[in-house]
N, C-alpha and C. Protein backbone atom coordinates (compact mmCIF):
# COMPACT_ATOMS: atom_id res chain seq x y z
N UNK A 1 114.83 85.78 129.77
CA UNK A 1 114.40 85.48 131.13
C UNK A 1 115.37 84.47 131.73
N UNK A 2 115.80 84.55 132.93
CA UNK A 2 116.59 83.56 133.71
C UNK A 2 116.10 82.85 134.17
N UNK A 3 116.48 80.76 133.48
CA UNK A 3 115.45 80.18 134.16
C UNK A 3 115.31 79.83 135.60
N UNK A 4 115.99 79.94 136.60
CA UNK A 4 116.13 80.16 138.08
C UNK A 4 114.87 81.19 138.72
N UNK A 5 114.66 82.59 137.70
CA UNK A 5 113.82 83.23 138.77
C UNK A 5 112.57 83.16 137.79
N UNK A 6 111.54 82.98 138.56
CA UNK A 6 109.64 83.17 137.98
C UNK A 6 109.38 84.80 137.34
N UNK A 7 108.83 84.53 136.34
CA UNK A 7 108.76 85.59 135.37
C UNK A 7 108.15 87.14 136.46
N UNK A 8 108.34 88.26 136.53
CA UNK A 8 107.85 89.06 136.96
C UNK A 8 106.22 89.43 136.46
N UNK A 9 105.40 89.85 137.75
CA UNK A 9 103.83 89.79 137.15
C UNK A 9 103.90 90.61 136.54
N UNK A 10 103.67 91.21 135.60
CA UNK A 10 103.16 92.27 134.64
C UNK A 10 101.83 91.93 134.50
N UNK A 11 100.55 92.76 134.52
CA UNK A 11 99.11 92.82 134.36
C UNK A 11 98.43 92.32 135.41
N UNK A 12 99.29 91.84 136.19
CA UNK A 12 98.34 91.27 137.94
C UNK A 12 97.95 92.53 138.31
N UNK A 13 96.40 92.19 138.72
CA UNK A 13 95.86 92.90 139.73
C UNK A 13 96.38 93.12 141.01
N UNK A 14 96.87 94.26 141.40
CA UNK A 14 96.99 94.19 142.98
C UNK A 14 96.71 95.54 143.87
N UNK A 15 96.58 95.26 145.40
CA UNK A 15 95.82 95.75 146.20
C UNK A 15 96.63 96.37 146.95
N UNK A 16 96.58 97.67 147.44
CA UNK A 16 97.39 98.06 148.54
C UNK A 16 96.89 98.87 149.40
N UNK A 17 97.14 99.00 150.76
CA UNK A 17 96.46 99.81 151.86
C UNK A 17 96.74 101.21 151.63
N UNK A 18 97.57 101.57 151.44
CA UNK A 18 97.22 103.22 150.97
C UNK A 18 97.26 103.50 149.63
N UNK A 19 96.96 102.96 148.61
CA UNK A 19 96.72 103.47 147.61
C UNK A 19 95.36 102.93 146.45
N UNK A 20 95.17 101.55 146.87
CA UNK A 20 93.73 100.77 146.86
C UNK A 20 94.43 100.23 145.60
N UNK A 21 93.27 100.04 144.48
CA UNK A 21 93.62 98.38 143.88
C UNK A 21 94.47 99.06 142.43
N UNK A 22 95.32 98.28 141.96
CA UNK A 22 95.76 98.96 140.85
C UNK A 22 96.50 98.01 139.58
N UNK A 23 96.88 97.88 138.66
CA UNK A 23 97.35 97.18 137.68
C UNK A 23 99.00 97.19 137.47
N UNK A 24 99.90 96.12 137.49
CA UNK A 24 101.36 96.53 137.18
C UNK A 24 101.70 95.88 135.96
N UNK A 25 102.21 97.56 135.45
CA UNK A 25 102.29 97.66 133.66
C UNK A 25 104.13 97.86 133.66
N UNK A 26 104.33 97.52 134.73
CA UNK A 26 105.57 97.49 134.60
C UNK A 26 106.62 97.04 135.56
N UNK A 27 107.56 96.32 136.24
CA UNK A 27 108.37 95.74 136.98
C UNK A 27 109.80 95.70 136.51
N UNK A 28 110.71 95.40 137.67
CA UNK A 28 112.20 95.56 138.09
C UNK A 28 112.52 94.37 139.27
N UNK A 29 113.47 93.70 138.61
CA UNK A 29 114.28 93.02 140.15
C UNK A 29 114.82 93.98 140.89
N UNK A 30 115.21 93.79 142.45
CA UNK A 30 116.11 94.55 142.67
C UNK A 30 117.40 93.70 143.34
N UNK A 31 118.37 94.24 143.45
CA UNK A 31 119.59 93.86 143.95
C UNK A 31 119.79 93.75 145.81
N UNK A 32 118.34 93.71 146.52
CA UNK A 32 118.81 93.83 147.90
C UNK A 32 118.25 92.37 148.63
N UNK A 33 117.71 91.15 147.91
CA UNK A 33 117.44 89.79 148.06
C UNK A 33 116.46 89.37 147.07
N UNK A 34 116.59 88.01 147.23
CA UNK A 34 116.42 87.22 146.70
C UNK A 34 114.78 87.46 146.34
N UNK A 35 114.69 87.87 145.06
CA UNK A 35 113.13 87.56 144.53
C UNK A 35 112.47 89.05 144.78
N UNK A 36 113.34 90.00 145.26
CA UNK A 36 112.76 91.12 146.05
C UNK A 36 112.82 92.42 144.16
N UNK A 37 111.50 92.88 144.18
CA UNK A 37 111.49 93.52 142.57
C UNK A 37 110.40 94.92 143.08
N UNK A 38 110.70 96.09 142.25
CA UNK A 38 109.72 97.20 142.21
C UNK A 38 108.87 97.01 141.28
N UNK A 39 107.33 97.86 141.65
CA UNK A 39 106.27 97.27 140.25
C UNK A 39 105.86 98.78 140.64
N UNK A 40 105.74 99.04 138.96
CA UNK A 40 105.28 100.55 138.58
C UNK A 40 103.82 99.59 138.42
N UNK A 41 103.05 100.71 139.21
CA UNK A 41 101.77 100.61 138.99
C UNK A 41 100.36 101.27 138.72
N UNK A 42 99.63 101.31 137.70
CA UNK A 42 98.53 102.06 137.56
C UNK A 42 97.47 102.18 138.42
N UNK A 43 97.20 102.78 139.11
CA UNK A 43 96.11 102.98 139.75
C UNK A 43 94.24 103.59 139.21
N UNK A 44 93.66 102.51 140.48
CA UNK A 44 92.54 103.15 139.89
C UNK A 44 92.13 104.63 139.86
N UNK A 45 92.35 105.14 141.01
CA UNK A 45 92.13 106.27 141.92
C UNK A 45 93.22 106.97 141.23
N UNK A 46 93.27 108.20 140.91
CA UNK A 46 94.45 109.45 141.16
C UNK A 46 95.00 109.23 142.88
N UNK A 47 96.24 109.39 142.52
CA UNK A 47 97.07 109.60 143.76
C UNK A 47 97.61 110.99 143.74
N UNK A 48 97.46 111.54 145.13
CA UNK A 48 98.22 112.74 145.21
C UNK A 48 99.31 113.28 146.03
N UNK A 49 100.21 113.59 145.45
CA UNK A 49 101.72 114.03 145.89
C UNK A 49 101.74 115.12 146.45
N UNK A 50 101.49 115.47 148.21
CA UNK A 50 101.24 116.51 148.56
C UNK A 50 102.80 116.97 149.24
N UNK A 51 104.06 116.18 148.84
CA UNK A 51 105.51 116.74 149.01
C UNK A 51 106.28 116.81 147.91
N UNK A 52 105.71 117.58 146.83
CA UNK A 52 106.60 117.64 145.58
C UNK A 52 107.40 118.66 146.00
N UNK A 53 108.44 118.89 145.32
CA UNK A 53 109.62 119.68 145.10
C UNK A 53 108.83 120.93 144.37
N UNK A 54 108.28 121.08 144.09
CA UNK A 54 107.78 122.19 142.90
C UNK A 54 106.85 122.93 144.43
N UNK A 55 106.54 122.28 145.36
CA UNK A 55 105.98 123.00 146.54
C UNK A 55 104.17 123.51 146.30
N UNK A 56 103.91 122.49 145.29
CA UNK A 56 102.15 122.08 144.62
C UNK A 56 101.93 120.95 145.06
N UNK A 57 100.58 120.45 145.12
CA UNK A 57 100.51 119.62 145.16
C UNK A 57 100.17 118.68 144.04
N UNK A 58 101.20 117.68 143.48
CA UNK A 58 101.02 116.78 142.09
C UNK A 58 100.00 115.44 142.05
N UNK A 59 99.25 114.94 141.10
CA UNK A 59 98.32 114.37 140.88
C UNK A 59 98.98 113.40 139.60
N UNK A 60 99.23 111.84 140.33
CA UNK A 60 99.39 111.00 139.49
C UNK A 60 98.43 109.75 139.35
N UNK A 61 98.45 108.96 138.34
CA UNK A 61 97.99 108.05 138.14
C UNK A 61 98.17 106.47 138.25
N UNK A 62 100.00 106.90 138.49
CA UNK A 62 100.80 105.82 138.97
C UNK A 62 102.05 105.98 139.41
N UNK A 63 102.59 105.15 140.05
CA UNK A 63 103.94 104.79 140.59
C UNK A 63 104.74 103.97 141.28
N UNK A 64 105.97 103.56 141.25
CA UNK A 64 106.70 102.72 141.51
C UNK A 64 106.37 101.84 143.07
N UNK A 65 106.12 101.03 143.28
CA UNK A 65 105.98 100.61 144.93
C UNK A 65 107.04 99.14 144.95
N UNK A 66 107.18 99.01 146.36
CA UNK A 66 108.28 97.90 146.67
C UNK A 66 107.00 96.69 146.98
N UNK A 67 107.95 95.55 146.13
CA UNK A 67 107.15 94.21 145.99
C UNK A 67 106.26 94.03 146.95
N UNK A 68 106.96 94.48 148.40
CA UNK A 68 106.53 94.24 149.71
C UNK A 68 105.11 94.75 150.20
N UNK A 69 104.85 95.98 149.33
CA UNK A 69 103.71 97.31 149.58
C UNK A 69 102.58 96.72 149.26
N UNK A 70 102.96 95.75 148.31
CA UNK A 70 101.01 95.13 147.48
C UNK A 70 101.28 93.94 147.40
N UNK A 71 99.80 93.67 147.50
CA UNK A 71 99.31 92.11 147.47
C UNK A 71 98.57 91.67 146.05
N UNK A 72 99.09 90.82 145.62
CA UNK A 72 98.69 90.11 144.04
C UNK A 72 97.15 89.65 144.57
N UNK A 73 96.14 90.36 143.91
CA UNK A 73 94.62 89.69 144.34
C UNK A 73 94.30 88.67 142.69
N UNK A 74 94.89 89.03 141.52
CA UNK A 74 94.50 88.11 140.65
C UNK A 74 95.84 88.36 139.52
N UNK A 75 96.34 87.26 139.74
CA UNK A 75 97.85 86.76 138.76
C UNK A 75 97.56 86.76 137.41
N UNK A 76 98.41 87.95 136.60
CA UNK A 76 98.15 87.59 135.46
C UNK A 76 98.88 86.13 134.44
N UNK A 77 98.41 85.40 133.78
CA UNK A 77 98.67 84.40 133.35
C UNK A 77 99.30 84.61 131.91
N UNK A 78 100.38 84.70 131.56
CA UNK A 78 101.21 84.98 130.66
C UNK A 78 101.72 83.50 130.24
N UNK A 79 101.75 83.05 128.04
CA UNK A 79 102.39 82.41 128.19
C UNK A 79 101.65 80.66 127.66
């Protein structure tokens, strides 16, 4: 871990307007500013992918969103 940046949340609860509340089991910095990271996230709800390439409509359980998309409702405490 680099001690300059705060550990990425892994296991925070968080909330988002189109996809509702969900768990992140997984995270990424990214390279376009400062502190700015993607969080793969589990959802409660099935989400559904009604523009797949396969031209079906796909049914997931999770996926990648930008830091920006969700709100941390309870920080997991790692540590």
């Amino acid at each position: 871990m680099h001690p300059d940046r705060p550990p990425l949340p892994i296991g925070s609860i968080v909330r988002c307007d189109y996809y509702g509340r969900g768990i992140i089991i997984d995270a990424e910095r990214r390279g376009i500013g400062a502190g700015r990271a993607m969080f793969h996230v589990r959802w409660d709800k099935s989400i559904e992918w009604k523009e797949s390439p396969n031209y079906k409509a796909e049914i997931y359980q999770s996926c990648w969103v930008d830091d920006i998309d969700v709100e941390i409702v309870s920080e997991a405490k790692c540590g």
